[in-house]
Protein backbone atom coordinates (compact mmCIF):
# COMPACT_ATOMS: atom_id res chain seq x y z
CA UNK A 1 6.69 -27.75 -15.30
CA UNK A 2 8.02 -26.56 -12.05
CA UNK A 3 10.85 -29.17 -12.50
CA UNK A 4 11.73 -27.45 -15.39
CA UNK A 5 11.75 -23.81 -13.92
CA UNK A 6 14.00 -24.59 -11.14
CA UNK A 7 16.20 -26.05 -13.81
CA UNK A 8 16.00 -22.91 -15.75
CA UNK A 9 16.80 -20.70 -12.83
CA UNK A 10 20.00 -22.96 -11.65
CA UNK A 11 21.64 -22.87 -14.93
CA UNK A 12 20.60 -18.67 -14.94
CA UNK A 13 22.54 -18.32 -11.28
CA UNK A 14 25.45 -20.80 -12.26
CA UNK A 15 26.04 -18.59 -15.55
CA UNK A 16 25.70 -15.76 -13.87
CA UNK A 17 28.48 -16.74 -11.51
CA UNK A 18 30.54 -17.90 -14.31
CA UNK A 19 30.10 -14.03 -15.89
CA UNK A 20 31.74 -12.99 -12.35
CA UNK A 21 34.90 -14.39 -12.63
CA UNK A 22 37.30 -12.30 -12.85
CA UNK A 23 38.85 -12.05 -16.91
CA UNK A 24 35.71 -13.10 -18.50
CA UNK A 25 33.81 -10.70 -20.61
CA UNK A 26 30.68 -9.72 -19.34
CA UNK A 27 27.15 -7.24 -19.08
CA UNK A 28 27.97 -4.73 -16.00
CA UNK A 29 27.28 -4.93 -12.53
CA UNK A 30 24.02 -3.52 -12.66
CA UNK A 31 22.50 -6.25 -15.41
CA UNK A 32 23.94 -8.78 -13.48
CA UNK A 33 22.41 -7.42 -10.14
CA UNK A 34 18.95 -6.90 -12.15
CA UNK A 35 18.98 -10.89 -13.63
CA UNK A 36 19.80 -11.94 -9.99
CA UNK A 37 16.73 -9.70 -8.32
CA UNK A 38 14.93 -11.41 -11.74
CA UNK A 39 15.79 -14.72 -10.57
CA UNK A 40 15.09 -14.16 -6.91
CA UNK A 41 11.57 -13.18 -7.97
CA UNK A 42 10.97 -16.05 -10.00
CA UNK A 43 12.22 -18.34 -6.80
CA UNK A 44 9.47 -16.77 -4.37
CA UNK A 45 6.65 -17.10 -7.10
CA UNK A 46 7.70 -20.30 -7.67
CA UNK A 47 8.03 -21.15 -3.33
CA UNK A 48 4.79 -19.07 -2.64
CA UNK A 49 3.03 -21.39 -5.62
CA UNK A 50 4.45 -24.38 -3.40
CA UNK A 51 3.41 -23.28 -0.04
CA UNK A 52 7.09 -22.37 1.17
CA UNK A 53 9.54 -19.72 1.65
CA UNK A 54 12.58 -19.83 -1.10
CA UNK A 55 16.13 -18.93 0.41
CA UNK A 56 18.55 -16.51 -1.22
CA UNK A 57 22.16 -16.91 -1.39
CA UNK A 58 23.63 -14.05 1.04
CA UNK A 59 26.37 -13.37 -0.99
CA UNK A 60 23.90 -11.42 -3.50
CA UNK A 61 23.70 -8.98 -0.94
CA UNK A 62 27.52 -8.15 -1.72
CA UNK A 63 28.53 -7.31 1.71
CA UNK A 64 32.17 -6.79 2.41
CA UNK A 65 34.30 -10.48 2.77
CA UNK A 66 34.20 -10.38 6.44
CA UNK A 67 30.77 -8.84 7.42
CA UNK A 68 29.69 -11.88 4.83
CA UNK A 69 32.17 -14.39 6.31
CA UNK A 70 31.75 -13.28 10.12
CA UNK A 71 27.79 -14.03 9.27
CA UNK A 72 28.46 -17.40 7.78
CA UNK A 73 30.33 -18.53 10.89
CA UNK A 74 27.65 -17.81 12.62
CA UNK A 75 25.11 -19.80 10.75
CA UNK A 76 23.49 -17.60 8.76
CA UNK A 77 23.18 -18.12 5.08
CA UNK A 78 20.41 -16.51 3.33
CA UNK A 79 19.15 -13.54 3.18
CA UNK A 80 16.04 -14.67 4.76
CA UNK A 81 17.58 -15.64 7.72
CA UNK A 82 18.95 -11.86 8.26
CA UNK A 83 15.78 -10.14 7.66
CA UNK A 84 14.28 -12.28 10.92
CA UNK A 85 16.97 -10.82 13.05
CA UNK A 86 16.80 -7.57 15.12
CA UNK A 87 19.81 -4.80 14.98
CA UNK A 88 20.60 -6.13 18.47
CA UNK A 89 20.49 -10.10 17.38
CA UNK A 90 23.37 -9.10 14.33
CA UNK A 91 25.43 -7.00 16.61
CA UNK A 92 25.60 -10.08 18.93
CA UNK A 93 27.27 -12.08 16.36
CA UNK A 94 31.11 -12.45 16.83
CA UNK A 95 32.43 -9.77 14.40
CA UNK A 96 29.89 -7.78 13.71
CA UNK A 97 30.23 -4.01 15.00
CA UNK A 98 27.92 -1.07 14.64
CA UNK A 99 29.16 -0.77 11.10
CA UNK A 100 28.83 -3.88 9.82
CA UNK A 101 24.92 -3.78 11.55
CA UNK A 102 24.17 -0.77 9.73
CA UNK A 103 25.95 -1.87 6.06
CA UNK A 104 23.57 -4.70 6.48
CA UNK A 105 20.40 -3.05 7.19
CA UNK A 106 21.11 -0.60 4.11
CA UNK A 107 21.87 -4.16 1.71
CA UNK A 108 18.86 -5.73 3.10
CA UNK A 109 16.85 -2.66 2.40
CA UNK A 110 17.85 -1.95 -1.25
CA UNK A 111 17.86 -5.58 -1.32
CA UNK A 112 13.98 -5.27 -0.91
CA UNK A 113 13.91 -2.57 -2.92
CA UNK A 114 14.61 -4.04 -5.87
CA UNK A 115 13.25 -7.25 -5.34
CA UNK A 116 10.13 -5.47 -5.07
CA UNK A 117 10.14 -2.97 -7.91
């Protein structure tokens, strides 16, 4: 059963990434962003029924190209990953300014947000 979930949910993200290209007809922004929070959900209920933490994707926190790039030089990759660090741990990564620390606090916080309503 879980099997078949997880194969439910990659199909969801890979269609949903599909939808993004650019020339494809498609719902808006904002029913994308809510099937993604959907599907985010889903992954924790399933990973807290397993005994583990699930990892999101940090590009669904749509950060600018090089706040997201700057953060995936530095190894992180997952949302998950951010929300351990402290304002002075991101500003220590090479590339990441006072700006980009406080455009990521505000996308991690309506990230929770809206993975919580």
């Amino acid at each position: 059963m879980n099997e078949l979930i997880i194969e439910c949910l990659d199909d969801l993200e890979a269609a949903l990434e599909w939808l993004e290209l650019p020339g494809q007809s498609r719902p808006g922004k904002a029913e994308i962003d809510k099937c993604r929070q959907n599907v985010a959900q889903l992954r924790r209920a399933l990973a807290s029924a397993r005994g583990r933490e699930e990892q999101t994707p940090l590009k669904w926190l749509d950060l600018p190209t090089g706040v997201s790039n700057a953060l995936l030089r530095a190894g992180y990759s997952t949302i998950e990953e951010l929300e351990k660090l402290t304002p002075s741990q991101l500003a220590s990564v090479p590339r990441i300014g006072g700006m980009s620390v406080k455009l990521v606090a505000s996308a991690l916080k309506t990230w929770k947000s809206r993975s919580l309503g």
